[in-house]
C-alpha atoms as a PDB file:
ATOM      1  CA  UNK A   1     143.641  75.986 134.363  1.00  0.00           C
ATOM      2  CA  UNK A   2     145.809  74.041 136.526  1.00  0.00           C
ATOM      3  CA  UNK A   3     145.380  70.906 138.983  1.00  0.00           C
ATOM      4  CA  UNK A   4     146.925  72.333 142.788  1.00  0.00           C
ATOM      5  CA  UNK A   5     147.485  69.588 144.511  1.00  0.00           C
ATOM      6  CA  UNK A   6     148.138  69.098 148.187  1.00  0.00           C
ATOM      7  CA  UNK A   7     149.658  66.198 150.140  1.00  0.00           C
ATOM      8  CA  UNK A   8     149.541  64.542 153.500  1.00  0.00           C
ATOM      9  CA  UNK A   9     149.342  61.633 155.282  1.00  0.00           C
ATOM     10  CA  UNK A  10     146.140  60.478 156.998  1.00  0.00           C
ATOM     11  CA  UNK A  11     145.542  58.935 160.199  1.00  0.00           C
ATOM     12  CA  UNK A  12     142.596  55.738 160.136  1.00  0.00           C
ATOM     13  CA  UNK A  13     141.083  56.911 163.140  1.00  0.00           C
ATOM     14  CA  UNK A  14     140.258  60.443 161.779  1.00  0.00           C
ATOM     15  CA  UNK A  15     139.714  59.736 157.974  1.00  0.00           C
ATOM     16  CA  UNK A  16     136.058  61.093 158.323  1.00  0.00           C
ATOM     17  CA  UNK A  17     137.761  64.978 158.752  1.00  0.00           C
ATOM     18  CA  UNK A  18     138.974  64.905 155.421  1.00  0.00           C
ATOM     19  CA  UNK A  19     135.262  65.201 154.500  1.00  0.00           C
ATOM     20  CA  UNK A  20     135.842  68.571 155.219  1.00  0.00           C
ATOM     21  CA  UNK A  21     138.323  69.241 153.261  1.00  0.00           C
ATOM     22  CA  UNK A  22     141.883  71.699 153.956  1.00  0.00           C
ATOM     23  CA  UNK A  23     142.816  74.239 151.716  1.00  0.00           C
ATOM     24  CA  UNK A  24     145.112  77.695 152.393  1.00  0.00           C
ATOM     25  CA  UNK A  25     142.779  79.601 150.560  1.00  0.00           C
ATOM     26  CA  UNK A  26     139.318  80.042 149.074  1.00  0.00           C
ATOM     27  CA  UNK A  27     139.003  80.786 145.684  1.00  0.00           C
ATOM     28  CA  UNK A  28     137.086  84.162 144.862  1.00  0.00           C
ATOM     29  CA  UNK A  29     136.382  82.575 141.305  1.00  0.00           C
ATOM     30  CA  UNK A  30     132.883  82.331 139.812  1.00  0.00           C
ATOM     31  CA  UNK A  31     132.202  79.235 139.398  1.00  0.00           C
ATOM     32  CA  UNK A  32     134.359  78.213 142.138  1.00  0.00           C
ATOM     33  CA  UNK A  33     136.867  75.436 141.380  1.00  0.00           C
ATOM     34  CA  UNK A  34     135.997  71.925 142.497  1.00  0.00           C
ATOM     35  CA  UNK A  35     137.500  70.648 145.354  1.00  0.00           C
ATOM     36  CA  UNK A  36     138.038  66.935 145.063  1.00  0.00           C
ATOM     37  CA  UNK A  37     139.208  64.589 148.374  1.00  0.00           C
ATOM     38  CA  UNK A  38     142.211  61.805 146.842  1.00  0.00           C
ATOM     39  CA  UNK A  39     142.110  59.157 148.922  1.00  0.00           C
ATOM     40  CA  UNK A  40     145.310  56.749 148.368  1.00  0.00           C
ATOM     41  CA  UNK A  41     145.045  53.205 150.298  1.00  0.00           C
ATOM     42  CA  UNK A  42     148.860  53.172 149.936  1.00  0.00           C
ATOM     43  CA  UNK A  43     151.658  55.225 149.056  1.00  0.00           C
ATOM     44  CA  UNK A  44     153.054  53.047 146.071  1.00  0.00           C
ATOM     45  CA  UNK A  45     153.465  53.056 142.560  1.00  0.00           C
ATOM     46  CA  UNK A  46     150.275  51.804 141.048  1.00  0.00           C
ATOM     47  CA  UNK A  47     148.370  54.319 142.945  1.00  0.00           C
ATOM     48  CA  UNK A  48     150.598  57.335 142.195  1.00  0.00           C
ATOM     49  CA  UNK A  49     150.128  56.232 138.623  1.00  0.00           C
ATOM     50  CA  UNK A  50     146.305  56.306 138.430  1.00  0.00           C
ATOM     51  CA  UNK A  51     146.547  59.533 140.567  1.00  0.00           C
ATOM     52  CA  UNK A  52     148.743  61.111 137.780  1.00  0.00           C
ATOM     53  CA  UNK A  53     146.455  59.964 135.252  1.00  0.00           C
ATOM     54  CA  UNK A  54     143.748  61.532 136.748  1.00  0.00           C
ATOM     55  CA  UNK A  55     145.389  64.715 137.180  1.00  0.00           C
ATOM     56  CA  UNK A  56     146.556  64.618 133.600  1.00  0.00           C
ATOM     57  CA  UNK A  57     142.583  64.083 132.588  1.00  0.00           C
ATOM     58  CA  UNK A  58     141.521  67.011 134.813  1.00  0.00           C
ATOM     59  CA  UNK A  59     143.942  69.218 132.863  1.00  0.00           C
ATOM     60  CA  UNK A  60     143.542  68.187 129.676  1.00  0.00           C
ATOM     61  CA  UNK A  61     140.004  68.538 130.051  1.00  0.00           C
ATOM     62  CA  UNK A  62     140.461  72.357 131.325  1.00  0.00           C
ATOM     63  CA  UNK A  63     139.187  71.658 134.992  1.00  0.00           C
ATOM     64  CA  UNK A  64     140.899  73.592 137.691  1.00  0.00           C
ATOM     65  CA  UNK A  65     140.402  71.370 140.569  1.00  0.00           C
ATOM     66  CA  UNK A  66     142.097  71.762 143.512  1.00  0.00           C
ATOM     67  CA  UNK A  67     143.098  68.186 145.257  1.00  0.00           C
ATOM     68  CA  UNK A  68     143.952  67.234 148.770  1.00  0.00           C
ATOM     69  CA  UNK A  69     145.755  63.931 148.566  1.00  0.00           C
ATOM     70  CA  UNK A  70     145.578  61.998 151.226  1.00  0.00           C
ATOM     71  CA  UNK A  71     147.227  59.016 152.096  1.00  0.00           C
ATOM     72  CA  UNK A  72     145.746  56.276 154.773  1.00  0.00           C
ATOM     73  CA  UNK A  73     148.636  54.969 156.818  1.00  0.00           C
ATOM     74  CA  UNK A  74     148.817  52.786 160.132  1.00  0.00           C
ATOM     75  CA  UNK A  75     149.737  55.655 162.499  1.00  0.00           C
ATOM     76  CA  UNK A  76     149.829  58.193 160.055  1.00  0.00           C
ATOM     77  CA  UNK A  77     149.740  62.028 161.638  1.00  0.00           C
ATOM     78  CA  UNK A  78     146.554  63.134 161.942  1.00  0.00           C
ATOM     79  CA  UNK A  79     145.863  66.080 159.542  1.00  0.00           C
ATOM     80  CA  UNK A  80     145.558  69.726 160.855  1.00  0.00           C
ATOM     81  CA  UNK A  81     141.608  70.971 161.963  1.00  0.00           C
ATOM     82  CA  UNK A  82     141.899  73.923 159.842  1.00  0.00           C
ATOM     83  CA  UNK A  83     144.180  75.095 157.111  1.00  0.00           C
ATOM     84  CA  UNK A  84     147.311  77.655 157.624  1.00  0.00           C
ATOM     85  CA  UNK A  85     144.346  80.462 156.825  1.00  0.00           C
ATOM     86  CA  UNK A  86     141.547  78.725 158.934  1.00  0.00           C
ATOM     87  CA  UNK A  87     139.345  77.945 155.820  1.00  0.00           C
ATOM     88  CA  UNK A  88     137.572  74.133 155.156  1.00  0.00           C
ATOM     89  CA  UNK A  89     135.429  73.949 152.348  1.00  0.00           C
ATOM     90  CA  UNK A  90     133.279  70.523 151.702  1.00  0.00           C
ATOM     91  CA  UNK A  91     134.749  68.394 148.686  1.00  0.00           C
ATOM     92  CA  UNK A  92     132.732  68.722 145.613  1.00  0.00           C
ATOM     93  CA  UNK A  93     133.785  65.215 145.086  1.00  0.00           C
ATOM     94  CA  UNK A  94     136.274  61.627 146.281  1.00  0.00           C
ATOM     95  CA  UNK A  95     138.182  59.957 144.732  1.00  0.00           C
ATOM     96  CA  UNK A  96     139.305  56.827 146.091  1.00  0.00           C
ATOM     97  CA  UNK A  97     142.230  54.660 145.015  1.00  0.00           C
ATOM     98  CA  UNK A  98     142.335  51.109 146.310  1.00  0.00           C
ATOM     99  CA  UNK A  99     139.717  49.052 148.402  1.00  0.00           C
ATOM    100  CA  UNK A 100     140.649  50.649 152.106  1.00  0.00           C
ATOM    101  CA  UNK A 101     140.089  54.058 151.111  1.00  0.00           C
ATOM    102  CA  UNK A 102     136.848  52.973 149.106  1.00  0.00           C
ATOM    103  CA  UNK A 103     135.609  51.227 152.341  1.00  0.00           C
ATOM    104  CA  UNK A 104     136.446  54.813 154.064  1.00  0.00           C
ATOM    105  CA  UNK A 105     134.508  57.100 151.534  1.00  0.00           C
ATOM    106  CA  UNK A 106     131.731  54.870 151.379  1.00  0.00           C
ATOM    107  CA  UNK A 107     131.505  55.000 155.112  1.00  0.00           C
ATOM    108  CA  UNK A 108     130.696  58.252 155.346  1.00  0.00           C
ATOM    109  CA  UNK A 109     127.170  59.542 155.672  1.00  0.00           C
ATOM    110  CA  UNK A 110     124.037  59.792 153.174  1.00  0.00           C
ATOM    111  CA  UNK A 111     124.706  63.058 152.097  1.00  0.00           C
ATOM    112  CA  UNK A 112     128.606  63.059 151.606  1.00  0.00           C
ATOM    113  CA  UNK A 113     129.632  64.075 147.891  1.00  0.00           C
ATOM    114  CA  UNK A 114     130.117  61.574 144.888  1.00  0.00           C
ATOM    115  CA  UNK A 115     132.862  58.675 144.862  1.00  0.00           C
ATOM    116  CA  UNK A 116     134.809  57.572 141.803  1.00  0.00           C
ATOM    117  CA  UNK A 117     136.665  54.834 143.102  1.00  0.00           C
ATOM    118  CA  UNK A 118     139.703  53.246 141.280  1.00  0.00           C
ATOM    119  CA  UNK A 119     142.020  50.032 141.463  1.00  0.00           C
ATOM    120  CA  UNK A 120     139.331  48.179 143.337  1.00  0.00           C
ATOM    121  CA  UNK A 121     139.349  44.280 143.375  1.00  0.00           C
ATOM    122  CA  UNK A 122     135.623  43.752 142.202  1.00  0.00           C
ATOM    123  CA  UNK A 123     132.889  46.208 141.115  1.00  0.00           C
ATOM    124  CA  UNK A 124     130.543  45.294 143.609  1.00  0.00           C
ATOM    125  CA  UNK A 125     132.606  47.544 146.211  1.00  0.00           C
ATOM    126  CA  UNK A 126     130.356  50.353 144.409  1.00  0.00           C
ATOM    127  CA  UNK A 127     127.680  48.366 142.425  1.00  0.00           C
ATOM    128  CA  UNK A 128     124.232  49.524 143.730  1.00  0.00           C
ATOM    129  CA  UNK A 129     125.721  52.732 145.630  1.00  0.00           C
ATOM    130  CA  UNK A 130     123.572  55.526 144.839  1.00  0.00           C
ATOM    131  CA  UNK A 131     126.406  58.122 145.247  1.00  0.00           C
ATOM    132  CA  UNK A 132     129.926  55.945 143.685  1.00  0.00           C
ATOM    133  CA  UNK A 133     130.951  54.621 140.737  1.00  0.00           C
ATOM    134  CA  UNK A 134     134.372  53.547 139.595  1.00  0.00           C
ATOM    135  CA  UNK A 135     137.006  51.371 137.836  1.00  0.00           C
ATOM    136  CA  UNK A 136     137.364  47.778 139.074  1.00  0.00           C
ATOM    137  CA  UNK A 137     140.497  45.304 138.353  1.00  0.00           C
ATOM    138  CA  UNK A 138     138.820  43.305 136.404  1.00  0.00           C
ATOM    139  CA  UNK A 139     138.116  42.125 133.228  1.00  0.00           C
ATOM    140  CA  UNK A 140     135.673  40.497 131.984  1.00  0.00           C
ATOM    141  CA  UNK A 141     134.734  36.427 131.194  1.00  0.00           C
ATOM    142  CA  UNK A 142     134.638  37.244 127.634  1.00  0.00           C
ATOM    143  CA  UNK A 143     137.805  39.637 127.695  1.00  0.00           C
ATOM    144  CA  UNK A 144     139.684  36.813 129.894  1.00  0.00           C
ATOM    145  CA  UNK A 145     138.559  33.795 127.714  1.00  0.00           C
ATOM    146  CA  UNK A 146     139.284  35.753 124.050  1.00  0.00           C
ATOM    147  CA  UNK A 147     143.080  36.568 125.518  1.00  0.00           C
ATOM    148  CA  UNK A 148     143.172  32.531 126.370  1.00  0.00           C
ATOM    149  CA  UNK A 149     142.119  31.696 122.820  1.00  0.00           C
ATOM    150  CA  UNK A 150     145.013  34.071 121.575  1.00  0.00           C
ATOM    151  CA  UNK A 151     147.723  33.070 123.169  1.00  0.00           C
ATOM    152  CA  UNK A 152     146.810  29.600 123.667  1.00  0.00           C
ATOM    153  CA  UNK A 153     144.786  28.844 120.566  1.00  0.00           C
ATOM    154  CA  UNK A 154     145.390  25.321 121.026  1.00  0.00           C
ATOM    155  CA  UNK A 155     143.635  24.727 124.633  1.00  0.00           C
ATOM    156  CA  UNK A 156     140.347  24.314 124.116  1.00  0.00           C
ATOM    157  CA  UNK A 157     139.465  22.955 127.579  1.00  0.00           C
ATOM    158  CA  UNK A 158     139.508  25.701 129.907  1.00  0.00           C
ATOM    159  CA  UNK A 159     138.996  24.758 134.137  1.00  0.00           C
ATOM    160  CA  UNK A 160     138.396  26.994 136.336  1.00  0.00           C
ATOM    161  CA  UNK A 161     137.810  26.408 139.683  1.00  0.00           C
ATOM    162  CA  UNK A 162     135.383  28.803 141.947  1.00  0.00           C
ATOM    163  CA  UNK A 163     133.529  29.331 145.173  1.00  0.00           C
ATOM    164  CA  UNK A 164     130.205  30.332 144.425  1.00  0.00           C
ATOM    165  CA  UNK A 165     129.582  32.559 146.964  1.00  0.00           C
ATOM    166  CA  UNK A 166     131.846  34.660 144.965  1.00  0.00           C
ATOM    167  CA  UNK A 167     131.931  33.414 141.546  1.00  0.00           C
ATOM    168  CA  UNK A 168     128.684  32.076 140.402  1.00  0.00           C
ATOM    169  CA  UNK A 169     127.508  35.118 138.501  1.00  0.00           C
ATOM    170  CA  UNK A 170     130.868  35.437 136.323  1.00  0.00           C
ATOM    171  CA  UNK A 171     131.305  31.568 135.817  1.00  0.00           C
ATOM    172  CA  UNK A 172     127.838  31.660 134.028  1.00  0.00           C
ATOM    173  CA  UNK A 173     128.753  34.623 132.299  1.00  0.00           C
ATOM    174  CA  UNK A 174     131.575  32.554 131.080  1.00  0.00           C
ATOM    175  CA  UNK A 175     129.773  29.271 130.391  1.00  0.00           C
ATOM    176  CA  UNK A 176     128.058  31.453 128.118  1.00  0.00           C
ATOM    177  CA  UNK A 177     131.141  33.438 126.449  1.00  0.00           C
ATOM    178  CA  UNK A 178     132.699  30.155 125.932  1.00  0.00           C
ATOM    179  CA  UNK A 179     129.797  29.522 123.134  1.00  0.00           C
ATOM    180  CA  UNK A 180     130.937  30.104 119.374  1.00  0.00           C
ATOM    181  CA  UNK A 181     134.913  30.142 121.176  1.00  0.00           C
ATOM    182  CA  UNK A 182     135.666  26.949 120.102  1.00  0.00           C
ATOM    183  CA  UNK A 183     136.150  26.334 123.632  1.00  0.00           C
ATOM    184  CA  UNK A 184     134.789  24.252 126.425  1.00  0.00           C
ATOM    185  CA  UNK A 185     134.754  25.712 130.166  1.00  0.00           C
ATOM    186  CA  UNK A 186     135.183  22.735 133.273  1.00  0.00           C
ATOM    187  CA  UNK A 187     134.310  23.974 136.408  1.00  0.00           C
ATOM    188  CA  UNK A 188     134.483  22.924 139.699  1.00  0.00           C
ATOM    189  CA  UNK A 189     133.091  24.418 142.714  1.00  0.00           C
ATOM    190  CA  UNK A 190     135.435  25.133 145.846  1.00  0.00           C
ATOM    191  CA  UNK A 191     133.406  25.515 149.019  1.00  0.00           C
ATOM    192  CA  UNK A 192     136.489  26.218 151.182  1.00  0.00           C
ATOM    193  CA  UNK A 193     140.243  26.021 151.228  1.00  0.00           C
ATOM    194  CA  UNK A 194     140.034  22.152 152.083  1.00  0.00           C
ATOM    195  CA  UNK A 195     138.400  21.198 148.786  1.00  0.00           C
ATOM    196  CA  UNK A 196     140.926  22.777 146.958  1.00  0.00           C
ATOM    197  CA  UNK A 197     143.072  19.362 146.497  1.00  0.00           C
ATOM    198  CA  UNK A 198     139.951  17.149 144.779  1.00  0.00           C
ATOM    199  CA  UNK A 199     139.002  19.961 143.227  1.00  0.00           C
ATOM    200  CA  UNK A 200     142.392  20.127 141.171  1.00  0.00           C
ATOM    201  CA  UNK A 201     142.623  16.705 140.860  1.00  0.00           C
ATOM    202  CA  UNK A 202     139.893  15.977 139.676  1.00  0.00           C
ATOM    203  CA  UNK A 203     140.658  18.066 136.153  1.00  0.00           C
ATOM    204  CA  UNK A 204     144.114  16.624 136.177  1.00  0.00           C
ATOM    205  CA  UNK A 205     143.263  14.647 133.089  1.00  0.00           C
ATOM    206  CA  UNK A 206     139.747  17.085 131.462  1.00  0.00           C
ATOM    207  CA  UNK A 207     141.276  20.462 131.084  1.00  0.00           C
ATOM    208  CA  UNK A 208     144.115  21.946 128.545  1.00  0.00           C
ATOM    209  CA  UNK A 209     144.282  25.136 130.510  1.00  0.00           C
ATOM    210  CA  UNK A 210     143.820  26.488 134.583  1.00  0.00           C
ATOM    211  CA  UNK A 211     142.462  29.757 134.458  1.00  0.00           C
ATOM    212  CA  UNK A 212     143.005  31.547 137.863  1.00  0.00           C
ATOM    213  CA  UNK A 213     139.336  33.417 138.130  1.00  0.00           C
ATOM    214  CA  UNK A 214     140.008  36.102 140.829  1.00  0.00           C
ATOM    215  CA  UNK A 215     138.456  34.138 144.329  1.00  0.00           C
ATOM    216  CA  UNK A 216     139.602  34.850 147.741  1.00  0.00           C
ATOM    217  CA  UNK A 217     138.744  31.370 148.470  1.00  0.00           C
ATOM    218  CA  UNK A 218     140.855  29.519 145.583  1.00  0.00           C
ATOM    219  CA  UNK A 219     143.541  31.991 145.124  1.00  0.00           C
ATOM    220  CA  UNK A 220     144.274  32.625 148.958  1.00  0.00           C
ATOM    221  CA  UNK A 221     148.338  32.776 149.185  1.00  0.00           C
ATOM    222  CA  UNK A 222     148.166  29.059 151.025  1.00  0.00           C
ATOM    223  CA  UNK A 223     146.508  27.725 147.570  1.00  0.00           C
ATOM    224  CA  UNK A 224     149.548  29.328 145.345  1.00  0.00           C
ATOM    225  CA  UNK A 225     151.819  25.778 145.474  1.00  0.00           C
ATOM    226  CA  UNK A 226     149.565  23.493 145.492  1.00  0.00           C
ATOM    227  CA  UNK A 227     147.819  25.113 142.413  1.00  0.00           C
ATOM    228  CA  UNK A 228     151.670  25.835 140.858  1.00  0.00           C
ATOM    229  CA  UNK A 229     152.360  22.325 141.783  1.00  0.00           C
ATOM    230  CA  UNK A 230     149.478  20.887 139.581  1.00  0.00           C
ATOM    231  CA  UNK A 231     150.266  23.034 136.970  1.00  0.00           C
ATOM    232  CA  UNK A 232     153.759  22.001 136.659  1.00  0.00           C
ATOM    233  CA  UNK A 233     153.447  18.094 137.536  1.00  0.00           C
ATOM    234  CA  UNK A 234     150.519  17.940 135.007  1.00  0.00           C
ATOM    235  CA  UNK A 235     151.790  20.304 132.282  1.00  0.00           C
ATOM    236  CA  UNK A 236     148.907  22.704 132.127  1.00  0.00           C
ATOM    237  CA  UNK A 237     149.532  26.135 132.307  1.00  0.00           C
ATOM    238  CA  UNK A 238     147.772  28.415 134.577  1.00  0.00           C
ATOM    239  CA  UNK A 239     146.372  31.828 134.201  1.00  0.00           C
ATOM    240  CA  UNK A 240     147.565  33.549 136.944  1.00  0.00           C
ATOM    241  CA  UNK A 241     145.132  36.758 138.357  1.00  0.00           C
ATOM    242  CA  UNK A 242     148.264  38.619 138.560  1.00  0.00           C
ATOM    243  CA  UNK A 243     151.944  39.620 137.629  1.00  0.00           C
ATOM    244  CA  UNK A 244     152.817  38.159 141.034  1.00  0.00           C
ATOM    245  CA  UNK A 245     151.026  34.840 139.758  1.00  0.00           C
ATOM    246  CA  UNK A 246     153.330  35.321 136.467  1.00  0.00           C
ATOM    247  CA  UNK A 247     156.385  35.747 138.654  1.00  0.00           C
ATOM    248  CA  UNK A 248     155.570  32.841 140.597  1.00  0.00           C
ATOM    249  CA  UNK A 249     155.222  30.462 138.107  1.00  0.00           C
ATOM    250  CA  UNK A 250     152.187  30.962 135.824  1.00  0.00           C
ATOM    251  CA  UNK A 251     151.900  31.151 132.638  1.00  0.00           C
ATOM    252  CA  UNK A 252     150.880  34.541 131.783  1.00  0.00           C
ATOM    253  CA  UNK A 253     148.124  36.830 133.366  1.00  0.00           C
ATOM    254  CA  UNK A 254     146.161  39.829 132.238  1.00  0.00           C
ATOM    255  CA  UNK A 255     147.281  42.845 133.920  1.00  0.00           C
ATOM    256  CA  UNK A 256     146.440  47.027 134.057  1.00  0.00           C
ATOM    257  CA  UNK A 257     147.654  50.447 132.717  1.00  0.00           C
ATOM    258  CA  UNK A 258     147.417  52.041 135.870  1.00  0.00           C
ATOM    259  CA  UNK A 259     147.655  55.545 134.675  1.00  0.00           C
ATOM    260  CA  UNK A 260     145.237  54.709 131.931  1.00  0.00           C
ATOM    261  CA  UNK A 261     142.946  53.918 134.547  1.00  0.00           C
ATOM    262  CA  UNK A 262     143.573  57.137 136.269  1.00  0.00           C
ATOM    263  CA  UNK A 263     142.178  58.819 133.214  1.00  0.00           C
ATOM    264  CA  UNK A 264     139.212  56.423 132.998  1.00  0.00           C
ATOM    265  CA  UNK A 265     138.682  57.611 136.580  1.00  0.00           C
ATOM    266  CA  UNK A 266     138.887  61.047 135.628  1.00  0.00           C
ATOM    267  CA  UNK A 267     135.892  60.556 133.023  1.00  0.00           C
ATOM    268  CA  UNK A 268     134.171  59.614 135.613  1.00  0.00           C
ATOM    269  CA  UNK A 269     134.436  62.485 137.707  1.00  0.00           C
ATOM    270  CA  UNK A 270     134.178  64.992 134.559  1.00  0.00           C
ATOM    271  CA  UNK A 271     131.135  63.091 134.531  1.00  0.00           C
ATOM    272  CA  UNK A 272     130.142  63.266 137.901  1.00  0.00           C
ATOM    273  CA  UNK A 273     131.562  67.423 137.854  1.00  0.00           C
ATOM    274  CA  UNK A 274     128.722  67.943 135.190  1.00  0.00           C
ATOM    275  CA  UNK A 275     125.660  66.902 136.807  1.00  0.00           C
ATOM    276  CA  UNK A 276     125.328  63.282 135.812  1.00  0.00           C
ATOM    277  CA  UNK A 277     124.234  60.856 139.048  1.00  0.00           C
ATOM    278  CA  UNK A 278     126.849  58.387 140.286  1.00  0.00           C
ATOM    279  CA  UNK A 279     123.827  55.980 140.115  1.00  0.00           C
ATOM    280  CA  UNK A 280     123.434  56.448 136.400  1.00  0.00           C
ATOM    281  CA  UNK A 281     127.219  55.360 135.770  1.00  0.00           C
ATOM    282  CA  UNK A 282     127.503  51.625 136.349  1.00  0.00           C
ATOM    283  CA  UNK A 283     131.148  50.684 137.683  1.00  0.00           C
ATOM    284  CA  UNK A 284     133.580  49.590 134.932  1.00  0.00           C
ATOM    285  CA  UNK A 285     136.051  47.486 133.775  1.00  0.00           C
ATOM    286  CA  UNK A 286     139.616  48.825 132.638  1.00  0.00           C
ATOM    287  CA  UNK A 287     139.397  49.396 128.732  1.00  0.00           C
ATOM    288  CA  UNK A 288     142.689  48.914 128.081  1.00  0.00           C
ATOM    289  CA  UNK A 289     144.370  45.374 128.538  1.00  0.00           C
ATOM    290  CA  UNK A 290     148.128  44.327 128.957  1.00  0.00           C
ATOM    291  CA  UNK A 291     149.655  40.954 129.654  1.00  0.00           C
ATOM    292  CA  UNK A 292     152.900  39.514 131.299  1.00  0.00           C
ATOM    293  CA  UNK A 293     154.246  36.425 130.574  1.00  0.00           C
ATOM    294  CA  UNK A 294     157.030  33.578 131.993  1.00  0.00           C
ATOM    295  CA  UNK A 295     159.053  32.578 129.468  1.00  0.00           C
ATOM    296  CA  UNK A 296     160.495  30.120 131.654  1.00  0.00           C
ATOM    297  CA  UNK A 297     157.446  28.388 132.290  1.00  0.00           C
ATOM    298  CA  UNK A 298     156.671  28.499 128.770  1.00  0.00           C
ATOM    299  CA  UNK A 299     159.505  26.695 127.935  1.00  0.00           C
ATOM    300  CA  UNK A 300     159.439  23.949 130.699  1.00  0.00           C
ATOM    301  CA  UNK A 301     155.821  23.346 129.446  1.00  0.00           C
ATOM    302  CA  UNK A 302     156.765  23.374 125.483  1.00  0.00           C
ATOM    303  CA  UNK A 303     154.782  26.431 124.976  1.00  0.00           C
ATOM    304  CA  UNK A 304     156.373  28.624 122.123  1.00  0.00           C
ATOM    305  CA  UNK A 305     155.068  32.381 121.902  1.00  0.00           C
ATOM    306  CA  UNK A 306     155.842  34.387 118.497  1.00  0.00           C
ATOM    307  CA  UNK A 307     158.397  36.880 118.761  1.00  0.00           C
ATOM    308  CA  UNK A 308     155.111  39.038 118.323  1.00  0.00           C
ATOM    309  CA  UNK A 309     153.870  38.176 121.226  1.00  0.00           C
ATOM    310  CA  UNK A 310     156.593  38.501 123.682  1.00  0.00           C
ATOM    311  CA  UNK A 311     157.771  41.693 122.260  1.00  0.00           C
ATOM    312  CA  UNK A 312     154.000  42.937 123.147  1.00  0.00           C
ATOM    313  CA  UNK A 313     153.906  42.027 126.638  1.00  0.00           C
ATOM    314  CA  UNK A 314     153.811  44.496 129.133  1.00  0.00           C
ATOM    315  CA  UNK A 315     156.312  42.519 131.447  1.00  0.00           C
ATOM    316  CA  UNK A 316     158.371  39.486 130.678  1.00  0.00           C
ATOM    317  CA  UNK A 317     159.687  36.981 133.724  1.00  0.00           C
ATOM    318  CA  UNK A 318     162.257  34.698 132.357  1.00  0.00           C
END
């Protein structure tokens, strides 16, 4: 069976109709093909790459569901009432790509169908829902410190600064990775934006490596030059939280298969299709891992990478 899928932009103010659903026609079918709601926060690669790797797990796994894509724009057109043959039929399930558009699904009421949600910052967007479940961008401590220890066997004293608020779960988590690593973690704590500067300088002369812990407090865009800035004047690399960290000026960074987390979304909903409870599938991390790399920092910091490594990195910023 085949995916049919359906596009159209989507209006902010009148997101909640998609809830509905649009379709041209009604399947006569027994059982009746699922009807599944895409939600895109943007219109951009990374999310047209998880949605074809959903699609590609739908069909693969023989499941003739019939998608209506939308995507939430600032002054988008607001989508038809009914479709061209006056039919709506309720989604069986969401799926939601990008924090927005899991903000929007998750806003709607009690008894709305199951969310997978996809390329979301942090798992706690979904963690405790009883009716969503997803894929986060995020690895974990252990994931993030092992990679460190690979490419950088010869740091051994990793910093990381944090806001707690935020952090203080997945810096413990890491304080406790760290143990039979070889490895010592240095935190600091970052209460706001204004500590940031003591807080760096203060492991100017303790640490062998920054790692860039994802924190909306320390990795704001005003923090990215004075944290670059310490990294280069110092000569410790960084571990950026992203290939626009990497392009910047870090080291390296973990990054994402996009389409491979498409597919992990599509699990999910198989999942979810089946009869299993959203609150009996825990969000997730992505189980595939890629890295980028700067050469050029690499070599204004004396770091040398095997031809090995660099050939294996997703994307390369000399």
């Amino acid at each position: 069976m085949n995916v049919h899928v359906v596009t159209a932009p989507l209006g902010v103010a009148v997101v909640a109709l998609l809830f509905l659903g649009w379709r041209a026609t009604v399947s006569t079918a027994s059982p009746p093909a699922p009807e599944i709601t895409v939600l895109l926060s943007r219109d951009e690669p990374p999310y047209r790459q998880a949605l074809a790797g959903f699609t590609a797990y739908l069909q693969k796994q023989g499941i003739g569901a019939h998608l209506a894509v939308q995507t939430i724009e600032r002054g988008g057109a607001d989508p038809p009432s009914s479709g061209p043959g006056g039919e709506r039929a309720t989604p069986t399930l969401i799926f939601a790509l990008g924090s927005p558009a899991t903000r929007v699904a998750m806003g709607l009421t009690a008894d709305s169908p199951p969310v997978v949600a996809g390329l979301i910052l942090d798992g706690s967007e979904v963690r405790g829902a009883v009716n969503a479940t997803g894929v986060a961008l995020e690895f974990s401590p252990a994931i993030s410190l092992e990679w460190m220890r690979r490419l950088l066997p010869r740091c051994k004293r990793v910093g990381v600064l944090y806001n707690p608020e935020q952090n203080e779960a997945r810096v413990r988590a890491a304080a406790a990775a760290v143990n039979g690593m070889g490895m010592e973690l240095v935190a600091r704590e970052v209460g706001s934006p204004q500590a940031l500067p003591g807080a760096l300088n203060s492991l100017s002369r303790t640490i062998d490596v920054l790692w860039g812990m994802p924190d909306r407090v320390v990795l704001s865009p005003e923090a990215a030059r004075p944290i670059l800035l310490f990294s280069f004047r110092n000569r410790i690399p960084f571990v950026g939280a992203s290939t626009a960290w990497v392009k910047a000026g870090a080291l390296f960074c973990l990054t994402w298969d996009y389409q491979d987390i498409g597919a992990q979304c599509g699990e999910l909903a198989g999942k979810l299709l089946r009869g299993t409870a959203a609150a009996d599938l825990p969000p997730a991390s992505p189980r595939r891992v890629l890295y980028a790399l700067n050469l050029k920092t690499a070599q204004q910091m004396k770091i040398e990478f095997s031809e090995e490594v660099v050939r294996g990195a997703h994307e390369v910023f000399e």
